[in-house]
PDB file of N, CA and C in Angstrom:
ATOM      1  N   UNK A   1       0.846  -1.166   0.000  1.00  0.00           N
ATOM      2  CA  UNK A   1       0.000   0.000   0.000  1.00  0.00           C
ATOM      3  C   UNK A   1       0.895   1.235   0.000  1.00  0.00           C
ATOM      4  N   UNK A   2       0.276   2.193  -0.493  1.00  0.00           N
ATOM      5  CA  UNK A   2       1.321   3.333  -0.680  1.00  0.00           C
ATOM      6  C   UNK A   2       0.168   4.347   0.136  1.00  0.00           C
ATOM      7  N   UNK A   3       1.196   5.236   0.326  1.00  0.00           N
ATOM      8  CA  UNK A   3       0.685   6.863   1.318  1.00  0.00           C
ATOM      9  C   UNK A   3       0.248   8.093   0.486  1.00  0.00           C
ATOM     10  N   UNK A   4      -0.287   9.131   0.566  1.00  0.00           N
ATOM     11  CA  UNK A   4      -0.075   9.781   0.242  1.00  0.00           C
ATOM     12  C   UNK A   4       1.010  10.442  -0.828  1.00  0.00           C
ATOM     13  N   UNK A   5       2.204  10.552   0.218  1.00  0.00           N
ATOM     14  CA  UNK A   5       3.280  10.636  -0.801  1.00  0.00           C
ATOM     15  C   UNK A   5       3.954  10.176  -1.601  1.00  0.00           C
ATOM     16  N   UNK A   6       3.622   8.901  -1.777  1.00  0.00           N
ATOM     17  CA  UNK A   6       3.786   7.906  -3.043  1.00  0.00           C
ATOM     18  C   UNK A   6       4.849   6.687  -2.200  1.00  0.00           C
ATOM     19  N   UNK A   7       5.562   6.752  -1.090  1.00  0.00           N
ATOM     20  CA  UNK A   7       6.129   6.246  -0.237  1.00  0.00           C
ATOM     21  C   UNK A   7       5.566   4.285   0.159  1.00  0.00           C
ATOM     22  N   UNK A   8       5.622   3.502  -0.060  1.00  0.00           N
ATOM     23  CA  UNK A   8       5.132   2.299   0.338  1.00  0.00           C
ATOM     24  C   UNK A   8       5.266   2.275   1.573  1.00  0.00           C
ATOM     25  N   UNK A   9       3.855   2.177   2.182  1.00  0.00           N
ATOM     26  CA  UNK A   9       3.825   1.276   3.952  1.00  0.00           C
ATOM     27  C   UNK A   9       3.006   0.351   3.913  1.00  0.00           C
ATOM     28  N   UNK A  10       3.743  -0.332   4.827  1.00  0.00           N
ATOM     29  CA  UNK A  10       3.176  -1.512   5.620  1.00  0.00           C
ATOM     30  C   UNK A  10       2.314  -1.736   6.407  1.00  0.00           C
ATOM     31  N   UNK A  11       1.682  -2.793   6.565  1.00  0.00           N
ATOM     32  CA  UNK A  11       0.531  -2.942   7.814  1.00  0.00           C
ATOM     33  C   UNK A  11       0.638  -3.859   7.754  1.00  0.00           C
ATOM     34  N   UNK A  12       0.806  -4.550   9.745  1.00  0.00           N
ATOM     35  CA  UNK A  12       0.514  -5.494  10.385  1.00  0.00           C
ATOM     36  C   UNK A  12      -0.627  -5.635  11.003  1.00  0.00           C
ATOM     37  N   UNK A  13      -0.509  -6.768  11.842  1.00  0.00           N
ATOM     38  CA  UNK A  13      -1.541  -6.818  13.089  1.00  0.00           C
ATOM     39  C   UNK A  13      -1.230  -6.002  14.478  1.00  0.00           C
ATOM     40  N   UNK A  14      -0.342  -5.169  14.293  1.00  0.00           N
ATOM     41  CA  UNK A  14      -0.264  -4.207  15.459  1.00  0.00           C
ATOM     42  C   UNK A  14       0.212  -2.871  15.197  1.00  0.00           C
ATOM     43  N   UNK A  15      -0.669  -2.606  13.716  1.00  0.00           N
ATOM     44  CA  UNK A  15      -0.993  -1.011  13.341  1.00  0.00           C
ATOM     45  C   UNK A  15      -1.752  -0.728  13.906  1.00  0.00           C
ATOM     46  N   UNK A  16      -1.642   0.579  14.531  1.00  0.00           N
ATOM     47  CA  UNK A  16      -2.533   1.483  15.105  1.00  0.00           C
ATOM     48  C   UNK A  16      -3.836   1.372  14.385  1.00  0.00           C
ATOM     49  N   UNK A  17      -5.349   1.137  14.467  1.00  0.00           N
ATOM     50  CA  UNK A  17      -6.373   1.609  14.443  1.00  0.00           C
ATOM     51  C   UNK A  17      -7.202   2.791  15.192  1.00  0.00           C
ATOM     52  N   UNK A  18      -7.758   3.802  14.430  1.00  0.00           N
ATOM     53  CA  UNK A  18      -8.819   4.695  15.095  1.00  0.00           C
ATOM     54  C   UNK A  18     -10.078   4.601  14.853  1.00  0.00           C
ATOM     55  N   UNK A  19     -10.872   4.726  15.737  1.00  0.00           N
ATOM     56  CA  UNK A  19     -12.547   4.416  15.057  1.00  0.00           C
ATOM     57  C   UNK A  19     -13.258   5.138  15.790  1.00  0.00           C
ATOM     58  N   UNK A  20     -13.778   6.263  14.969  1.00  0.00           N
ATOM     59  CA  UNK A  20     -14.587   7.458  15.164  1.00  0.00           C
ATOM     60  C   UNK A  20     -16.090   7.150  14.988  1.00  0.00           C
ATOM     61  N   UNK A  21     -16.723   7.113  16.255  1.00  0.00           N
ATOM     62  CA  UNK A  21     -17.941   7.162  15.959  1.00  0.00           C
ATOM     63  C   UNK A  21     -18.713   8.494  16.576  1.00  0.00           C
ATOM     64  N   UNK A  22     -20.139   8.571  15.647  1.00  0.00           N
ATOM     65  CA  UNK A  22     -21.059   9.512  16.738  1.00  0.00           C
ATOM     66  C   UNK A  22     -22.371   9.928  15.636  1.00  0.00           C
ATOM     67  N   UNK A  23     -22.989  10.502  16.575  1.00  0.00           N
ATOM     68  CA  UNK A  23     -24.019  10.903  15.683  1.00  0.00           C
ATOM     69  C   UNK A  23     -24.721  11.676  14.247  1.00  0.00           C
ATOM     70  N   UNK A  24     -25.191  11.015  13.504  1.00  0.00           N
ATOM     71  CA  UNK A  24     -25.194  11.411  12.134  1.00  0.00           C
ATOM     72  C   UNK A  24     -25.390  13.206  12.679  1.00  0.00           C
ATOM     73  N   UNK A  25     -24.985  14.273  12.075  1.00  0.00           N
ATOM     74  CA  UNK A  25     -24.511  15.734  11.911  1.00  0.00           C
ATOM     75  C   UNK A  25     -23.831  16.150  13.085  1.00  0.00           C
ATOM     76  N   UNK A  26     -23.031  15.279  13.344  1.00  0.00           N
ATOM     77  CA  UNK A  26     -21.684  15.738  14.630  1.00  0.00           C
ATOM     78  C   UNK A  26     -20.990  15.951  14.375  1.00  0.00           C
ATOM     79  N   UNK A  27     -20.127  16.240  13.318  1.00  0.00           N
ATOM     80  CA  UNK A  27     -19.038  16.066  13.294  1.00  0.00           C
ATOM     81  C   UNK A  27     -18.110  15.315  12.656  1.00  0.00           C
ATOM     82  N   UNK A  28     -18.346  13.770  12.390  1.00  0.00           N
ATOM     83  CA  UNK A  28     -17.389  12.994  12.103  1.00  0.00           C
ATOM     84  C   UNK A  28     -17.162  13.414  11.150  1.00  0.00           C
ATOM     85  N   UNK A  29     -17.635  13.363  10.174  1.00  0.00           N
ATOM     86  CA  UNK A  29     -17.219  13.777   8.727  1.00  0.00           C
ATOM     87  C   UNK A  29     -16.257  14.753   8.806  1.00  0.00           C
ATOM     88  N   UNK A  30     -16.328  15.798   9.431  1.00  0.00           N
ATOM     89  CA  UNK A  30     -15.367  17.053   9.341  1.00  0.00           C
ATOM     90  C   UNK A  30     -13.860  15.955  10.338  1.00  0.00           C
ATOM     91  N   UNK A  31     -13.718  15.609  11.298  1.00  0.00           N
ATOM     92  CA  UNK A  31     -12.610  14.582  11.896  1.00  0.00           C
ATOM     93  C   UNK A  31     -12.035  13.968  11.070  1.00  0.00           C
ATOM     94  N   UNK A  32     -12.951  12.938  10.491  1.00  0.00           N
ATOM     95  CA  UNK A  32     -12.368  12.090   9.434  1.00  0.00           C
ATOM     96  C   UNK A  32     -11.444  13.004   8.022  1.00  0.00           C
ATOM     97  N   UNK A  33     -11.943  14.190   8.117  1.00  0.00           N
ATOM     98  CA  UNK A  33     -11.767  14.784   6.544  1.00  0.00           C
ATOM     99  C   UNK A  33     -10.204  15.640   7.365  1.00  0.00           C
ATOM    100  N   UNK A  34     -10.088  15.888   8.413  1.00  0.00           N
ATOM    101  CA  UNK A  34      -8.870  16.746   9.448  1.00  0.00           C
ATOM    102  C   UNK A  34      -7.855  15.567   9.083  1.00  0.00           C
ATOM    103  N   UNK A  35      -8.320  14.268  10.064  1.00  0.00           N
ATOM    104  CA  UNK A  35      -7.143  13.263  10.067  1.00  0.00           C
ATOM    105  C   UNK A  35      -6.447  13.174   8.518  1.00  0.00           C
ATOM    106  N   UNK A  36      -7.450  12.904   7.962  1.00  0.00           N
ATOM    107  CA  UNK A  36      -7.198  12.013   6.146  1.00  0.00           C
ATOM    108  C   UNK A  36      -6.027  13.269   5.673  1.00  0.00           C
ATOM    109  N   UNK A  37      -6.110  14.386   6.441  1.00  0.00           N
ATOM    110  CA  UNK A  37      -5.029  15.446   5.773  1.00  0.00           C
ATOM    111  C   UNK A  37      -3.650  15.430   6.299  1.00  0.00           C
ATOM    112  N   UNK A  38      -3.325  14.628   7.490  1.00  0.00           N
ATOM    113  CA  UNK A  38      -1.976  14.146   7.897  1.00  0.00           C
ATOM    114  C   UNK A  38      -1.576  13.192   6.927  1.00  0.00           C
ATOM    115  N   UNK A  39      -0.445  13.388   6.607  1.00  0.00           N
ATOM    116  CA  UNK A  39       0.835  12.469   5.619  1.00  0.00           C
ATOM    117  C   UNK A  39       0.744  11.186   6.483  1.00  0.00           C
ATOM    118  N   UNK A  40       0.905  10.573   7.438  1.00  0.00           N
ATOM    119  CA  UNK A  40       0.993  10.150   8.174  1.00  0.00           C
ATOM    120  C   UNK A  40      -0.464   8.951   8.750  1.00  0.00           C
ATOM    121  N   UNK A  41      -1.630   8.993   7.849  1.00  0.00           N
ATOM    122  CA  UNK A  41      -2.966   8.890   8.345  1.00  0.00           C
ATOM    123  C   UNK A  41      -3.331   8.858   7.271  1.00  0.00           C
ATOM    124  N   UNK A  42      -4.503   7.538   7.348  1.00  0.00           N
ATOM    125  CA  UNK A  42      -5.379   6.813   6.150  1.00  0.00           C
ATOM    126  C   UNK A  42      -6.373   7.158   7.146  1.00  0.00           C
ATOM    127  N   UNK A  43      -7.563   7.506   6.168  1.00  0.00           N
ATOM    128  CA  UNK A  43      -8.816   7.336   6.821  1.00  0.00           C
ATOM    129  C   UNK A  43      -9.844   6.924   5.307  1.00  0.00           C
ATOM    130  N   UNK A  44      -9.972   5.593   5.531  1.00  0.00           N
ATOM    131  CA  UNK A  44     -11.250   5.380   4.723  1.00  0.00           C
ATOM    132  C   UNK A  44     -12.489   5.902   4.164  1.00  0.00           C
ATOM    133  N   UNK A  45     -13.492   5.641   3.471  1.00  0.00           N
ATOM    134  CA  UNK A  45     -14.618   5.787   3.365  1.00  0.00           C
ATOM    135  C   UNK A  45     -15.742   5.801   4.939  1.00  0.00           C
ATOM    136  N   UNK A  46     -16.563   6.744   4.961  1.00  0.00           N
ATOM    137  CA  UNK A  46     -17.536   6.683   6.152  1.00  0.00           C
ATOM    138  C   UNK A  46     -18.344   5.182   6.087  1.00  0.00           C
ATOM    139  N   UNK A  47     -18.289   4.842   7.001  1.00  0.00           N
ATOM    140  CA  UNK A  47     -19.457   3.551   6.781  1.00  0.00           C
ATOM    141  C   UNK A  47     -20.847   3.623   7.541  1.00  0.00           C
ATOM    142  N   UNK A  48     -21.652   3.036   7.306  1.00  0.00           N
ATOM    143  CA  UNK A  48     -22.699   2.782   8.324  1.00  0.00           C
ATOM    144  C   UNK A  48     -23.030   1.434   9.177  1.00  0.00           C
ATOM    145  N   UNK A  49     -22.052   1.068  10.186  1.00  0.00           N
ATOM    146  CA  UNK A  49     -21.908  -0.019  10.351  1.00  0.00           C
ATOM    147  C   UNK A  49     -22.814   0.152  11.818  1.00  0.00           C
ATOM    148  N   UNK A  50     -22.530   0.624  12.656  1.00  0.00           N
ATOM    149  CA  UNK A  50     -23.377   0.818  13.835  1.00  0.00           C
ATOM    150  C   UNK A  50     -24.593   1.198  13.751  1.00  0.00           C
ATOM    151  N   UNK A  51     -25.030   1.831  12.917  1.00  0.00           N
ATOM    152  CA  UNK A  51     -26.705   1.970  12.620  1.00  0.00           C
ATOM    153  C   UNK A  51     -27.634   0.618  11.900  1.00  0.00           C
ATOM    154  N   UNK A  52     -26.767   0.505  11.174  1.00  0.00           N
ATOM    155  CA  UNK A  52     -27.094  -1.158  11.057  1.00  0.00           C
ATOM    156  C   UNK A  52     -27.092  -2.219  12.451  1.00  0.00           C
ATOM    157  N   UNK A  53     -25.919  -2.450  13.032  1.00  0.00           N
ATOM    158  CA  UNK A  53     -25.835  -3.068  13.886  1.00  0.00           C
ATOM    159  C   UNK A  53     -27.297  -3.052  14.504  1.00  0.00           C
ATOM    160  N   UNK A  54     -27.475  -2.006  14.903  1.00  0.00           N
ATOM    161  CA  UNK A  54     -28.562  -0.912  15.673  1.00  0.00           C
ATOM    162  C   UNK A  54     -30.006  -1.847  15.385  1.00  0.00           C
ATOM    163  N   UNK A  55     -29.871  -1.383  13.974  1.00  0.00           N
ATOM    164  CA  UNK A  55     -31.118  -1.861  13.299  1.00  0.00           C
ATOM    165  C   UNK A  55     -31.410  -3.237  13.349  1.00  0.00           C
ATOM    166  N   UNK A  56     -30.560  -4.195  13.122  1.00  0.00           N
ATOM    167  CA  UNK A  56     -30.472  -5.426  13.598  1.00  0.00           C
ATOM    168  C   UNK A  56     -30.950  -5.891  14.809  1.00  0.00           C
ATOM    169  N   UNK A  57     -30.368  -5.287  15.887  1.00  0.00           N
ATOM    170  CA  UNK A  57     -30.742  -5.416  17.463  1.00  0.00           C
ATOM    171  C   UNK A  57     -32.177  -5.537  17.536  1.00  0.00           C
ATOM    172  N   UNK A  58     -32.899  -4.224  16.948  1.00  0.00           N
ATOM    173  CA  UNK A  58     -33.734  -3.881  17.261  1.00  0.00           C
ATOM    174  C   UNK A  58     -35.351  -4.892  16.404  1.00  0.00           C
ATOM    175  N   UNK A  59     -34.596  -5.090  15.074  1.00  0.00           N
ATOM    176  CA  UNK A  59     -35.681  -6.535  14.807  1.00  0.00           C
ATOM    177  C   UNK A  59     -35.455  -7.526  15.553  1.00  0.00           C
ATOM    178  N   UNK A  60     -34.308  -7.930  16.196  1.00  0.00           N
ATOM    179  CA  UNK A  60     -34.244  -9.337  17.140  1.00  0.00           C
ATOM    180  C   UNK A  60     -34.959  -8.731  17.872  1.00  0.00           C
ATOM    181  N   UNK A  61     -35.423  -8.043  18.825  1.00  0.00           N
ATOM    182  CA  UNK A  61     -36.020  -7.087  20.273  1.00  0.00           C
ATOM    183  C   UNK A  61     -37.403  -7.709  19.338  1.00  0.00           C
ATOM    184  N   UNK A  62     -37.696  -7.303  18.308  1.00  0.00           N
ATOM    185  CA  UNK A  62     -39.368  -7.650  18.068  1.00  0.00           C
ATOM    186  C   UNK A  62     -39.841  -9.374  17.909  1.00  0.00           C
ATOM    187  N   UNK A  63     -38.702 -10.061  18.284  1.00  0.00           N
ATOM    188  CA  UNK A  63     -39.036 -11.624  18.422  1.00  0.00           C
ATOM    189  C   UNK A  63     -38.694 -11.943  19.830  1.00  0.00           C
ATOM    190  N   UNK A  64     -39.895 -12.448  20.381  1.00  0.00           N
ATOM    191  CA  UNK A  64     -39.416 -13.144  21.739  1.00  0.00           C
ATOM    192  C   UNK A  64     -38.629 -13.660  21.688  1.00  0.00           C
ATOM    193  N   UNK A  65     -38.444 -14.860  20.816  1.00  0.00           N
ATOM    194  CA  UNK A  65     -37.349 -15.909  20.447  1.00  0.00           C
ATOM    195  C   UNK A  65     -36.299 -15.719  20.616  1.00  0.00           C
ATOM    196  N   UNK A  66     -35.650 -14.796  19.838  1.00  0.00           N
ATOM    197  CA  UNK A  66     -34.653 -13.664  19.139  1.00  0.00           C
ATOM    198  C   UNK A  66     -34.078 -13.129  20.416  1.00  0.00           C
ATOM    199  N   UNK A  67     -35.558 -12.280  21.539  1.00  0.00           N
ATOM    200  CA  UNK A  67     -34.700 -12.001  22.432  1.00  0.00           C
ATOM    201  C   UNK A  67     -34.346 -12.300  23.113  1.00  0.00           C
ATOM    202  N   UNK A  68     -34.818 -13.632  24.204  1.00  0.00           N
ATOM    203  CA  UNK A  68     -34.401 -14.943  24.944  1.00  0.00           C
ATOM    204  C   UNK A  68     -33.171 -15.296  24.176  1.00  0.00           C
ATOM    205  N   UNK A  69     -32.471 -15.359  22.989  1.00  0.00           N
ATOM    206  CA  UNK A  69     -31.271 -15.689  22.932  1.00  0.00           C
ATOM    207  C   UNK A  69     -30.286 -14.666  23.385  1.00  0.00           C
ATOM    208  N   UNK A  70     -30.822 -13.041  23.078  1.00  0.00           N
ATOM    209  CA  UNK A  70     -29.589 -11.909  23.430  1.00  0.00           C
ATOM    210  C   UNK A  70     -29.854 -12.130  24.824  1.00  0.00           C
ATOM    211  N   UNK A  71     -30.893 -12.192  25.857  1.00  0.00           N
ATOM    212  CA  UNK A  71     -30.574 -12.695  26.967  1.00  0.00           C
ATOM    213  C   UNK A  71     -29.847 -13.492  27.247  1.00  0.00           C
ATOM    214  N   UNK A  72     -29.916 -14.509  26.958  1.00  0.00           N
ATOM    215  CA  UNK A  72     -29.077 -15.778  27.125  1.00  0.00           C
ATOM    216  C   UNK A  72     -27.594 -15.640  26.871  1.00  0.00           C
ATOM    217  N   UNK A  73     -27.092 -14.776  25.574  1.00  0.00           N
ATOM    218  CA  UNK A  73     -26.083 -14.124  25.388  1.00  0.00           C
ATOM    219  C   UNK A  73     -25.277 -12.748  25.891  1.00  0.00           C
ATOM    220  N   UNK A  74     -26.086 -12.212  27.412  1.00  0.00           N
ATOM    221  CA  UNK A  74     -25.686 -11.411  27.618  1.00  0.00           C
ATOM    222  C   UNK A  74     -25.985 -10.136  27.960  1.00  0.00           C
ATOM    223  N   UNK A  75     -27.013  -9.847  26.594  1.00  0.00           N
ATOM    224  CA  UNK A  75     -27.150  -8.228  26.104  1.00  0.00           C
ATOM    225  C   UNK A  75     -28.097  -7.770  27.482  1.00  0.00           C
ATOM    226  N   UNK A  76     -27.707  -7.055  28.121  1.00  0.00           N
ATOM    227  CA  UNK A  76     -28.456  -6.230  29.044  1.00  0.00           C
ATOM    228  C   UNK A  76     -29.452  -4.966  28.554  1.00  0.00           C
ATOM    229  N   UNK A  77     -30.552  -4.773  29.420  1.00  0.00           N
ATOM    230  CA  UNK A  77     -31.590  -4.177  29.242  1.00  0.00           C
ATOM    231  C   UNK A  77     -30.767  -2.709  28.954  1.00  0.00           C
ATOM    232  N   UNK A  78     -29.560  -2.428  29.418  1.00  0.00           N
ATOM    233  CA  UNK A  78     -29.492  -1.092  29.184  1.00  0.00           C
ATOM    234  C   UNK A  78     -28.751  -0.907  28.158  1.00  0.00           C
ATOM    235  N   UNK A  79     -28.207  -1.969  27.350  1.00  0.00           N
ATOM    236  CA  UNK A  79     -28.073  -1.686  25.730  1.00  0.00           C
ATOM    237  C   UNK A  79     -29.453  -1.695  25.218  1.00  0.00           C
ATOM    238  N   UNK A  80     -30.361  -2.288  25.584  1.00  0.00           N
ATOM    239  CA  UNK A  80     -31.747  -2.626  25.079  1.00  0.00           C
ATOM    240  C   UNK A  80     -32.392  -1.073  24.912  1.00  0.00           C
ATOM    241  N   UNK A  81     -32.022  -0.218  25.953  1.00  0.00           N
ATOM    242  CA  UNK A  81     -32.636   0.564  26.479  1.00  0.00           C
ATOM    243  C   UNK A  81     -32.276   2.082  25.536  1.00  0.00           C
ATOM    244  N   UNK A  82     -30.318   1.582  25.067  1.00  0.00           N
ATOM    245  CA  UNK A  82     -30.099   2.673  23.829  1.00  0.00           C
ATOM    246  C   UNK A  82     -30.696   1.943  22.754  1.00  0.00           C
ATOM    247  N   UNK A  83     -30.813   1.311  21.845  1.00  0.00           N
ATOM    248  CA  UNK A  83     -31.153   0.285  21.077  1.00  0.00           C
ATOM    249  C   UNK A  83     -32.423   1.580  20.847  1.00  0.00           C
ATOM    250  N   UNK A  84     -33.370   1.770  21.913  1.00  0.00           N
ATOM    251  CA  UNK A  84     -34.808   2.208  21.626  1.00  0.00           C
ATOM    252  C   UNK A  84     -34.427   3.383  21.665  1.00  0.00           C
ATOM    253  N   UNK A  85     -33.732   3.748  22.040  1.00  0.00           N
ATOM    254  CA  UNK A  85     -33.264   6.159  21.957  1.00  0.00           C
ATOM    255  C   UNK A  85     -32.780   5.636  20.557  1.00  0.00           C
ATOM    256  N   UNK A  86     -31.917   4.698  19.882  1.00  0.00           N
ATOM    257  CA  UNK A  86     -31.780   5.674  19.021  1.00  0.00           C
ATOM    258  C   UNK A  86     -32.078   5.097  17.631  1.00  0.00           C
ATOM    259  N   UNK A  87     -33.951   4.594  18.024  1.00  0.00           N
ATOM    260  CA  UNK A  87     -34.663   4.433  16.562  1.00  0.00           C
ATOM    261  C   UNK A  87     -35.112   5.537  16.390  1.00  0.00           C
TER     262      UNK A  87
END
């Protein structure tokens, strides 16, 4: 992979990762677009991976079934509880 400056780098399994999250018109976009301007700093495409996630949760929540397993697996009422703030 090459940089910016045309320079080849490397990546292992113990490159630094950053992962910016927050609410759709916060901000990230302008962060992501700051970092991506260091020589030094890749910043990808925006994704929508946590709103999905989100969305997911929240059809398992509409199956009993579904949710007796995130019980069973763990998920506590007070992820349950953002899950519903932020449909």
């Amino acid at each position: 992979m090459f940089g910016k400056d045309g320079k080849s780098q490397s990546y292992d399994r113990l490159s630094p990762f950053i992962f910016i999250g927050g609410f759709p018109r916060s901000g990230t976009t302008l962060i992501r677009a700051m970092l991506d301007a260091h020589h030094d700093i890749r910043c990808g495409e925006e994704t929508r991976v946590v709103p999905r996630i989100l969305q997911l949760a929240a059809q398992w929540n509409r199956s009993a079934k579904e949710t007796n397993r995130l019980r069973e697996a763990g998920l506590t009422d007070q992820v349950n509880q953002f899950i519903k703030l932020t449909q």
